[in-house]
Protein backbone atom coordinates (compact mmCIF):
# COMPACT_ATOMS: atom_id res chain seq x y z
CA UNK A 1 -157.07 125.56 111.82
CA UNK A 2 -156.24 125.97 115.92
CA UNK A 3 -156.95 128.62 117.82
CA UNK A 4 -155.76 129.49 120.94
CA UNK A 5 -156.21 132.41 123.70
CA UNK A 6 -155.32 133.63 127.30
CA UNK A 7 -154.71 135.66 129.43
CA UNK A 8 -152.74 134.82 132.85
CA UNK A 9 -151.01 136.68 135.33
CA UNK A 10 -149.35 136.20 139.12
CA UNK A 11 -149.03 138.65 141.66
CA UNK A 12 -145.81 138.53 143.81
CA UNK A 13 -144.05 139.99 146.69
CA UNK A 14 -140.88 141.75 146.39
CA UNK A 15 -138.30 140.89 149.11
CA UNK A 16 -134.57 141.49 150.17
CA UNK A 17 -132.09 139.21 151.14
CA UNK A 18 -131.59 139.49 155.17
CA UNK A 19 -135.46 140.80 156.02
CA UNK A 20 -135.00 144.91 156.05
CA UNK A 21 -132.04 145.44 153.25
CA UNK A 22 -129.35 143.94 151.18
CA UNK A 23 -126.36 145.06 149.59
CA UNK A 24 -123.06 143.44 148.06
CA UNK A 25 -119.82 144.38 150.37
CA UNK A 26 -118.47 145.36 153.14
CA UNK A 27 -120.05 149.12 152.85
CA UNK A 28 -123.17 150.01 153.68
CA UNK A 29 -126.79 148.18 152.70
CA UNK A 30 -129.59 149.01 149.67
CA UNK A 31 -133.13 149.64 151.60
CA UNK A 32 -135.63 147.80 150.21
CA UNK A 33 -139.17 148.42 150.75
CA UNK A 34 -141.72 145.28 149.81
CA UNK A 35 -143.43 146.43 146.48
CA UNK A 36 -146.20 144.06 144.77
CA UNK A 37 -145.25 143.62 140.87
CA UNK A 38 -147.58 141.87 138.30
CA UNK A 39 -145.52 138.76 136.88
CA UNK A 40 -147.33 137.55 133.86
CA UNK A 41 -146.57 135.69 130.71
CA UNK A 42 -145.55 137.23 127.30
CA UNK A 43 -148.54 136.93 125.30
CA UNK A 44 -148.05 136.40 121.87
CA UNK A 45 -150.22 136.75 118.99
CA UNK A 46 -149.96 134.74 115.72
CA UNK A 47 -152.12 134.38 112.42
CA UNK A 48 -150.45 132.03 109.45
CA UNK A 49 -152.33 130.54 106.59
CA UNK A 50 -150.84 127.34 105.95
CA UNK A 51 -147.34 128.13 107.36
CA UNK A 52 -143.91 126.51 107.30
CA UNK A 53 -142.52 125.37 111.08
CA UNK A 54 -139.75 127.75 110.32
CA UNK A 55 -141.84 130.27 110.08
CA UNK A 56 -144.55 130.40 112.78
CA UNK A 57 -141.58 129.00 115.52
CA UNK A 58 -139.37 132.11 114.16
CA UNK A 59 -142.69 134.89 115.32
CA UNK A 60 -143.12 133.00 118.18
CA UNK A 61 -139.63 133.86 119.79
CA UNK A 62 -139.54 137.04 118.07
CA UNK A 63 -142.16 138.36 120.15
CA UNK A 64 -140.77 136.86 123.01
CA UNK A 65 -137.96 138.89 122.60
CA UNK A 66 -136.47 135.28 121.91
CA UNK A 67 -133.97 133.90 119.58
CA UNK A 68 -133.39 130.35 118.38
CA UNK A 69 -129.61 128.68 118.51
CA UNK A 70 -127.90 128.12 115.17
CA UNK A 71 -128.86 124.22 115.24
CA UNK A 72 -132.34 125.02 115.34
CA UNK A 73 -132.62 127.43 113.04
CA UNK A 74 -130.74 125.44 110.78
CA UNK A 75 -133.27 122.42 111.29
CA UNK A 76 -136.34 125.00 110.90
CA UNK A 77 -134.87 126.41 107.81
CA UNK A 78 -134.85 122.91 106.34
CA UNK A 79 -138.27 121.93 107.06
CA UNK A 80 -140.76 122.84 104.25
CA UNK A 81 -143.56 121.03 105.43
CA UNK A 82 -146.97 122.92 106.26
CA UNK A 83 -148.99 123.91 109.17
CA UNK A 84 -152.34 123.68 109.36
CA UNK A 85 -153.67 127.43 109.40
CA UNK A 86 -152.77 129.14 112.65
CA UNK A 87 -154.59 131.59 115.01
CA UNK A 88 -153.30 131.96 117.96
CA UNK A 89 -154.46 135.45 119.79
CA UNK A 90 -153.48 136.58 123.25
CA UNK A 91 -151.65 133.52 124.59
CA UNK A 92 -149.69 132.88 126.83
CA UNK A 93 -145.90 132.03 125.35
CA UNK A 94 -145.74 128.94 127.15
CA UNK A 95 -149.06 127.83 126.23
CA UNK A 96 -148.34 129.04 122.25
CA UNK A 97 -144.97 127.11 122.06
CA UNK A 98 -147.27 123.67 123.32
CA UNK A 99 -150.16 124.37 121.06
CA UNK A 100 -147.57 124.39 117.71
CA UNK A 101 -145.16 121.26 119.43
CA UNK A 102 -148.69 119.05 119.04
CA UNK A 103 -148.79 119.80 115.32
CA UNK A 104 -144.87 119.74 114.33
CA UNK A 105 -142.25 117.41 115.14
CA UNK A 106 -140.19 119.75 117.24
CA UNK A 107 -140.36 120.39 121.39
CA UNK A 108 -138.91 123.14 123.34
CA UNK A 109 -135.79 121.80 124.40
CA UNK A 110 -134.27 124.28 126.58
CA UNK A 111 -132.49 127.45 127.06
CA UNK A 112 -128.97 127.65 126.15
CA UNK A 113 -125.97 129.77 128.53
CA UNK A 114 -126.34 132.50 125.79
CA UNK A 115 -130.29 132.69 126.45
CA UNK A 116 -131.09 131.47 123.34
CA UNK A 117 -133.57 129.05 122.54
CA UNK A 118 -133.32 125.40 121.43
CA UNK A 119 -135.92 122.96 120.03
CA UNK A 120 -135.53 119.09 119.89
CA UNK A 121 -137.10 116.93 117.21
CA UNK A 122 -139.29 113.95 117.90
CA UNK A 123 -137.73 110.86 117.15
CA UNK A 124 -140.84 107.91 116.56
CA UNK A 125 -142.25 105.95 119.27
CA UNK A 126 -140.89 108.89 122.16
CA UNK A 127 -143.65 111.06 123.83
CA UNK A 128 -143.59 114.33 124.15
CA UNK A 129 -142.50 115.57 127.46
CA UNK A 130 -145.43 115.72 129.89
CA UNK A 131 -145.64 119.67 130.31
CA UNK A 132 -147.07 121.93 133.58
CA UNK A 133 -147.58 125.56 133.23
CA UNK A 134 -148.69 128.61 135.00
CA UNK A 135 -147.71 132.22 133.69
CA UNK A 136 -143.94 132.38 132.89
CA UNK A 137 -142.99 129.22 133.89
CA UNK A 138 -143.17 125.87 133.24
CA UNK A 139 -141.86 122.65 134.33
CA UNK A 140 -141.39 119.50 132.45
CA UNK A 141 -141.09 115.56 133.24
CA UNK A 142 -137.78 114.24 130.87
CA UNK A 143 -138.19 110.39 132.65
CA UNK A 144 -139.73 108.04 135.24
CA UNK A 145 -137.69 105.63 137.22
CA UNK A 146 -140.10 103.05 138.86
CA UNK A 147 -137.94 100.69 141.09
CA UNK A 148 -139.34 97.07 142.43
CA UNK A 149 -137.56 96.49 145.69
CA UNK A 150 -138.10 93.17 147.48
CA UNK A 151 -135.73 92.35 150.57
CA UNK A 152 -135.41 89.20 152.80
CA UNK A 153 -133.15 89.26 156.48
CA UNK A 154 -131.90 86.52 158.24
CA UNK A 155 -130.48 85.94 161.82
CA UNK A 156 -127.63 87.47 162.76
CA UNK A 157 -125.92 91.22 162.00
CA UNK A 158 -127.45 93.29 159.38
CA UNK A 159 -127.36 94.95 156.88
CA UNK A 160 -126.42 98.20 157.96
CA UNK A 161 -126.49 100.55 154.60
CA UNK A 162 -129.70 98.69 153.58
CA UNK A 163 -131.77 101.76 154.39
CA UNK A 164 -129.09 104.35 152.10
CA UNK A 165 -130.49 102.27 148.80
CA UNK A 166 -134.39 103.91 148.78
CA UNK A 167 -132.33 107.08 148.63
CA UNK A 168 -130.34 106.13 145.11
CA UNK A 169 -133.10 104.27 144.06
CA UNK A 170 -136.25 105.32 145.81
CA UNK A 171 -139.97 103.28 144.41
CA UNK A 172 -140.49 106.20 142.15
CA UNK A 173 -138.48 109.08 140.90
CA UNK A 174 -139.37 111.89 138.54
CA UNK A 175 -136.76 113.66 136.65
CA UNK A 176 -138.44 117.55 135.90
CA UNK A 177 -136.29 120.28 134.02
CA UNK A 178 -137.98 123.87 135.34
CA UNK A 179 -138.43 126.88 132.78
CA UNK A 180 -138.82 130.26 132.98
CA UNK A 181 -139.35 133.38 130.35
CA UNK A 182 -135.73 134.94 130.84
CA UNK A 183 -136.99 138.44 131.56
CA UNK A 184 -138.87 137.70 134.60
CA UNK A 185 -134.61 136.98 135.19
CA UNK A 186 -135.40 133.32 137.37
CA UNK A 187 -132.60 132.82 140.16
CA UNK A 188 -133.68 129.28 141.71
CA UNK A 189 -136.88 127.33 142.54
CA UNK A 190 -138.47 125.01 145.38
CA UNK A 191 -140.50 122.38 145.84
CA UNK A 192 -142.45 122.79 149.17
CA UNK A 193 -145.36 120.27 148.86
CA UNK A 194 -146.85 117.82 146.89
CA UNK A 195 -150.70 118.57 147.48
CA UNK A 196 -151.78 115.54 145.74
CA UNK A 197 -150.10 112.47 143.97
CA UNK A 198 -152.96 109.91 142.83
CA UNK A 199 -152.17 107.91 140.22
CA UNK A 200 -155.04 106.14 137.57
CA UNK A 201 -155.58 103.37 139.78
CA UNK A 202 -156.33 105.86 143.35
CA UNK A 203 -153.39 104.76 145.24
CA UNK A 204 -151.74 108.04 146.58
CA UNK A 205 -147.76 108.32 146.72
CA UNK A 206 -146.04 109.75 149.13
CA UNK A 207 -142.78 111.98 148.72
CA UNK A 208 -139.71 111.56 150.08
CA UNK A 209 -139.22 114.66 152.25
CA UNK A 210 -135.86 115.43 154.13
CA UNK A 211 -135.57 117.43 156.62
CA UNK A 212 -137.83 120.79 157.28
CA UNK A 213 -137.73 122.81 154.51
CA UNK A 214 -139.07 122.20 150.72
CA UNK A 215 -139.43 118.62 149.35
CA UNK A 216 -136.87 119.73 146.51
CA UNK A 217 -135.11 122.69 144.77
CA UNK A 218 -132.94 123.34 141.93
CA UNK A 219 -132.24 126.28 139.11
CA UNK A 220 -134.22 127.23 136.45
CA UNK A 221 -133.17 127.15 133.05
CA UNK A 222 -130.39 125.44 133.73
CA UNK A 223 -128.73 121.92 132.04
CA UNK A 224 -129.08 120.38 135.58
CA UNK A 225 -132.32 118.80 136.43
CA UNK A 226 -135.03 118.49 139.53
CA UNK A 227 -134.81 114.63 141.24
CA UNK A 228 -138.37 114.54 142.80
CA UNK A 229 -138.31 111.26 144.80
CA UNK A 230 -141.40 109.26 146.44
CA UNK A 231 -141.51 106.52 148.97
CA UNK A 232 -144.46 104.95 147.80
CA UNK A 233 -144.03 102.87 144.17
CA UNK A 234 -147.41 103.16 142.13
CA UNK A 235 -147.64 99.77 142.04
CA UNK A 236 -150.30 98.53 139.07
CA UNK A 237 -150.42 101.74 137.74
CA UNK A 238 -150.87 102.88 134.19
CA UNK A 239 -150.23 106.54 135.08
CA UNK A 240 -150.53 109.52 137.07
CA UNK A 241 -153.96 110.80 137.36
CA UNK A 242 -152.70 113.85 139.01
CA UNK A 243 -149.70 115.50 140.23
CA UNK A 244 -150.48 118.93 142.01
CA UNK A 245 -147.22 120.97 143.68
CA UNK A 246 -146.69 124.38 145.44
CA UNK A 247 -143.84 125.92 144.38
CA UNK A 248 -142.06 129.22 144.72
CA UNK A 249 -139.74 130.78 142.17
CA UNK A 250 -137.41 133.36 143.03
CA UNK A 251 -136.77 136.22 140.75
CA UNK A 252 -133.93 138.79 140.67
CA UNK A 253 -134.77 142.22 140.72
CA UNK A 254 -131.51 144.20 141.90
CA UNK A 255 -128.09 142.62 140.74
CA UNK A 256 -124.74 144.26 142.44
CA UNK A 257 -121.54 142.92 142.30
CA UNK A 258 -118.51 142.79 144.52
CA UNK A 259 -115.06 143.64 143.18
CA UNK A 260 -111.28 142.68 145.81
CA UNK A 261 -108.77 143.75 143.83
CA UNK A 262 -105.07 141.76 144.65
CA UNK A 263 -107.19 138.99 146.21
CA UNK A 264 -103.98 137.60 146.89
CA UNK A 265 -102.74 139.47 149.63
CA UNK A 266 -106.02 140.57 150.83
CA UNK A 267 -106.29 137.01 152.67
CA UNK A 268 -108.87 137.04 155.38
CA UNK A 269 -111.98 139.08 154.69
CA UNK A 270 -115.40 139.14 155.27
CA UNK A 271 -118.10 140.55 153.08
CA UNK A 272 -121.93 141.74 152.81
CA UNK A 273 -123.29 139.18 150.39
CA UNK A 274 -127.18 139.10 150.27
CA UNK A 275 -127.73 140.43 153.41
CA UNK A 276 -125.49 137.70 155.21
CA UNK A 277 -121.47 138.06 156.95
CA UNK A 278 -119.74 135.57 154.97
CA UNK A 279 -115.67 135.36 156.06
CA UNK A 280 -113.57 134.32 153.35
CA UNK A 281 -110.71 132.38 154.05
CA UNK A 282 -107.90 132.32 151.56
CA UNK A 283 -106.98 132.88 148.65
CA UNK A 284 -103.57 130.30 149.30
CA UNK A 285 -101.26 129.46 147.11
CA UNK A 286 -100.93 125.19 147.35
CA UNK A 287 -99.19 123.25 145.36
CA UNK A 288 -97.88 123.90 141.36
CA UNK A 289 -100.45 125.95 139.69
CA UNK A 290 -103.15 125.46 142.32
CA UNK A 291 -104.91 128.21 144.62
CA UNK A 292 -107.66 127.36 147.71
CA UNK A 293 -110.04 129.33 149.81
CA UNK A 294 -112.98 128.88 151.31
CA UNK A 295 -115.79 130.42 152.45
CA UNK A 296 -118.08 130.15 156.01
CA UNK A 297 -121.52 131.66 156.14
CA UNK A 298 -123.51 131.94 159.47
CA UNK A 299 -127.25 131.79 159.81
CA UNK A 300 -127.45 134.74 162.52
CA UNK A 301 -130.38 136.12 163.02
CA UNK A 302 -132.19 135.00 159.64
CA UNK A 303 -135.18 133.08 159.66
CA UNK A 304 -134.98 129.40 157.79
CA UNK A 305 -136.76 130.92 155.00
CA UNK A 306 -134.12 133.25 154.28
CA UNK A 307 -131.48 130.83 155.04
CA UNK A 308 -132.96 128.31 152.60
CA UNK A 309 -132.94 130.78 149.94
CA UNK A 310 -129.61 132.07 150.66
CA UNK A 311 -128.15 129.03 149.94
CA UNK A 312 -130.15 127.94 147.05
CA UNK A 313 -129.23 131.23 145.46
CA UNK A 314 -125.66 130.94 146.26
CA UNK A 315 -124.84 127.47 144.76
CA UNK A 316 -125.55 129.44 141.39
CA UNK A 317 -123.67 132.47 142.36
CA UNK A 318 -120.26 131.63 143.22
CA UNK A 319 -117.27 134.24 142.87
CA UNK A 320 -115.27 134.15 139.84
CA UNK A 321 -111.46 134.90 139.93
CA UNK A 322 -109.46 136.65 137.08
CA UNK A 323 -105.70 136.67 136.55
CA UNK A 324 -103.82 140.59 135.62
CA UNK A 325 -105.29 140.10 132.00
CA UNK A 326 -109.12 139.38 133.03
CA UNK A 327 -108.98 135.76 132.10
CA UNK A 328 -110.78 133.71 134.72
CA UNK A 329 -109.09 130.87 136.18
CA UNK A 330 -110.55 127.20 136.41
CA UNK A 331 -111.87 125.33 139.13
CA UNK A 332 -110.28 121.94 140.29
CA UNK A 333 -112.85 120.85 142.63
CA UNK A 334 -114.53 121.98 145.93
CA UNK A 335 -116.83 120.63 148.72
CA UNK A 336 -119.13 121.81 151.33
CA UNK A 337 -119.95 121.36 155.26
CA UNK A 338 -123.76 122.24 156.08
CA UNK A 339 -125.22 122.53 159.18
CA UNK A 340 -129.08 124.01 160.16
CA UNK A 341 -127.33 127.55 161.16
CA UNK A 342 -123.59 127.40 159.35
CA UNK A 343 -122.25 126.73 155.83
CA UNK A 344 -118.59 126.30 154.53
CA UNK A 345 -117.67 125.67 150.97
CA UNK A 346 -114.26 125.18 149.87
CA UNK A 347 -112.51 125.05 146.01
CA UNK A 348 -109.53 124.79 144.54
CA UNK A 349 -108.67 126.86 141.41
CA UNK A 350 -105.63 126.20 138.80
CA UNK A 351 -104.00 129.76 137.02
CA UNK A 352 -103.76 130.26 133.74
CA UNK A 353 -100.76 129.58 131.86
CA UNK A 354 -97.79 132.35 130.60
CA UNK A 355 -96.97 135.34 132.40
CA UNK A 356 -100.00 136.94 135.04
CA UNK A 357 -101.42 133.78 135.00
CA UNK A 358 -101.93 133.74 138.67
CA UNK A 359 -105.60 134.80 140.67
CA UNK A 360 -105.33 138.81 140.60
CA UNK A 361 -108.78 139.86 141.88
CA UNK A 362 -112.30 138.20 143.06
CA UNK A 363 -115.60 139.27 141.25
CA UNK A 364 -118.81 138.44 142.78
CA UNK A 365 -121.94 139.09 141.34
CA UNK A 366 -125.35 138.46 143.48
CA UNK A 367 -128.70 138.92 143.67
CA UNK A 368 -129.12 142.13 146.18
CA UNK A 369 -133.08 141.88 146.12
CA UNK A 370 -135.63 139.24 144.89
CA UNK A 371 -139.37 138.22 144.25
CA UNK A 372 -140.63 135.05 145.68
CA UNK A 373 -143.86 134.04 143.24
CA UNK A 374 -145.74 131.69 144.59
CA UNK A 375 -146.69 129.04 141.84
CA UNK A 376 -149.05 126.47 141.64
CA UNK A 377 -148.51 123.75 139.20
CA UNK A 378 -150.17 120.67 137.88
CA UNK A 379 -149.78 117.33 135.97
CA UNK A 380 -152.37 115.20 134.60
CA UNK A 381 -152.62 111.54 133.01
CA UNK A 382 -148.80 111.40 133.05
CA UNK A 383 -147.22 107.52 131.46
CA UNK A 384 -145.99 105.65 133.82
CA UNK A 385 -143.15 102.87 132.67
C-alpha cells in the first residue's frame, strides 16, 4: 500500500490590466479593486484495494473535475493489471497524479485544446519526466541539451556571427512544459530568476538572461514549450543537485470580448484592450484571397511590469476574424517589431472559399483582469546527458 496526504495553498493578488481598471473597447473601463483570493490545489481523496490503472486514474480526474481524451481512456480500459492498494487522503492533484505515475506505466502527458487530459506510456529505458510542483501548478523537464563548444581564432578579420551560436546552442539548455489545474483558468507564465543552479559536482550555472525583465516566459498548458538557456555548461556533471526558480503565473479572472462588425470598412480604429490604446491598421484587401492588418501598441504610461505582461498575454490572445457565415478565416503568416515602449504585429489572413467567404467582422476576446501568483518552484537530482 501508499499513502499520501497534503494540504497546500498560495495566496495571490488580484490585479487589472493598466494599474486602476481595464475593460475591452473603445467604451468606458471595468474598476477593479485589488482583492486577495486563496489559490490552492484540488485535493483529491482516493482509497482502492488492489485497483486496475483504469480505475484509480479515472477518480483521480473525476474529482478534478477532469476528463481523460479518447486515446487514453482507450489505453486505460485495456490495462488489467493491478495496483498495489491505494490510500491517498487530502492530496494535492498534482502530487496524487505523481504518486500513481511511480507505480504504473503511464505519465501525465498534457492537456489537450478541449481541456481534456492525456497520459503517455513509458516506453523501457526512458525516465520519467523530472517533475516540480507547488499548489496548482507544475512544471516539467521533457530534455537536456548539453553543448561542448571549443573555438580557435587566427589573424586577420573575424568571425563576426561567432557570438549568435551560444544563443542556438547555448552550454546547457532545458526544455520545461508548464501545467496548471484549468480552473485556476492560467493565461501565461515567467521566469524571473534562477535562485540557485548547483549541479552534483558544486559548480553553479549561470542563466542566460536578456535584457531586463524575466529570464524566460511562455503559456501554460499549451503544446509549445519553455527554452531555459544557461551560459555556463555543467561540465563533469552527473546531474543537477538543485534547480530553485521564482516564478509568477498569471491567472484570468474577468474575460470580455470585443466585437467590429463589417471590419472591412471600418479600417482605422483604435481600441481599449487590457487597459492599453492599441490602433489597428487595416483590414486590406491584397492580393487573390488574401487580407492584412496590423496592429501598434504603445507603452504610455504603464510600468514594465505591466508592459511585460501585456505582451505575454497578448501573443495568446490574438483577434479572430469570421466571414458572413461565422466561419473564421486562416492565417497566412505575420511578424512583429518590438521596441522597450512600442509593439507592432502584422498578419495576413486568406477567406474562405464560396460565397461570404470574405473577413465580415473582428472578435477579440481578452483577459480584462488577472492574478499574478507568485510561485516558487524546485528541482532536485535531475539526469544530466
Amino acid at each position: 500500500m501508499f499513502k499520501l496526504g497534503f494540504h497546500h495553498c498560495a495566496v495571490v493578488l488580484a490585479v487589472a490590466f493598466g494599474g486602476g481598471g481595464s475593460a475591452l473597447g473603445q467604451n468606458g473601463t471595468a474598476a477593479t479593486q485589488p482583492v486577495t483570493e486563496d489559490v490552492g490545489p484540488t485535493l483529491v481523496t482516493l482509497k482502492f484495494a488492489s485497483p486496475e490503472p483504469g480505475r484509480v486514474f479515472n477518480a483521480l480526474v473525476e474529482q478534478a473535475k477532469l476528463e481523460f481524451d479518447g486515446p487514453t481512456k482507450l489505453m486505460l480500459g485495456q490495462d488489467h493489471n493491478h495496483f498495489p492498494d491505494v490510500e491517498i487522503a487530502g492530496a494535492p492533484f498534482w502530487q496524487a497524479m505523481l504518486t500513481l505515475s511511480e507505480t504504473s506505466p503511464y505519465v501525465f502527458h498534457g492537456f489537450n485544446s478541449d481541456g481534456t487530459v492525456s497520459l503517455s506510456e513509458v516506453p523501457a529505458g526512458v525516465a520519467r519526466p523530472p517533475a516540480a510542483v507547488s499548489g496548482p501548478f507544475m512544471v516539467t523537464i521533457s530534455r537536456i541539451d548539453v553543448n561542448l563548444r571549443k573555438s580557435i581564432d587566427f589573424v586577420g578579420r573575424a568571425a563576426l556571427n561567432a557570438g549568435n551560436n551560444n544563443y542556438a546552442a547555448p552550454p546547457c539548455l532545458i526544455y520545461m512544459y508548464v501545467s496548471a489545474e484549468p480552473r485556476v483558468k492560467p493565461v501565461c507564465w515567467f521566469l524571473d530568476s534562477v535562485d540557485k543552479c548547483e549541479t552534483d559536482n558544486g559548480k553553479e550555472l549561470e542563466p542566460m538572461h536578456m535584457g531586463s525583465g524575466p529570464v524566460v516566459s511562455g503559456q501554460v498548458n499549451s503544446f509549445g514549450d519553455t527554452q531555459l538557456r544557461f551560459n555556463t555548461a555543467p561540465a563533469g556533471a552527473g546531474s543537477i543537485a538543485v534547480l530553485r526558480m521564482s516564478t509568477r503565473f498569471v491567472l484570468e479572472r474577468e474575460h470580455q470580448k470585443l466585437v467590429v462588425d463589417d471590419i472591412l470598412n471600418k479600417k482605422d480604429g483604435t481600441y481599449l484592450v487590457g487597459g492599453f490604446h492599441v490602433e489597428f491598421q487595416g483590414l486590406n484587401h491584397m492580393a487573390g484571397d488574401q487580407y492584412a492588418y496590423s496592429m501598434t501598441v504603445r507603452r504610455e504610461g504603464h510600468d514594465m511590469r505591466e508592459w511585460q505582461r501585456f505582451q505575454a498575454v497578448l501573443g495568446r490572445y490574438s483577434p479572430r476574424f469570421l466571414d458572413s457565415q461565422g466561419r473564421p478565416l486562416g492565417g497566412v503568416g505575420g511578424g512583429g517589431r518590438y521596441s522597450p515602449d512600442e509593439l507592432t504585429t502584422s498578419s495576413t489572413l486568406r477567406r474562405n472559399g464560396g460565397d461570404g467567404g470574405e473577413p465580415a467582422k473582428m472578435v477579440w476576446e481578452f483577459p480584462a483582469r488577472v492574478e499574478e501568483v507568485p510561485v516558487p518552484l524546485e528541482f532536485r537530482n535531475v539526469t544530466l546527458p
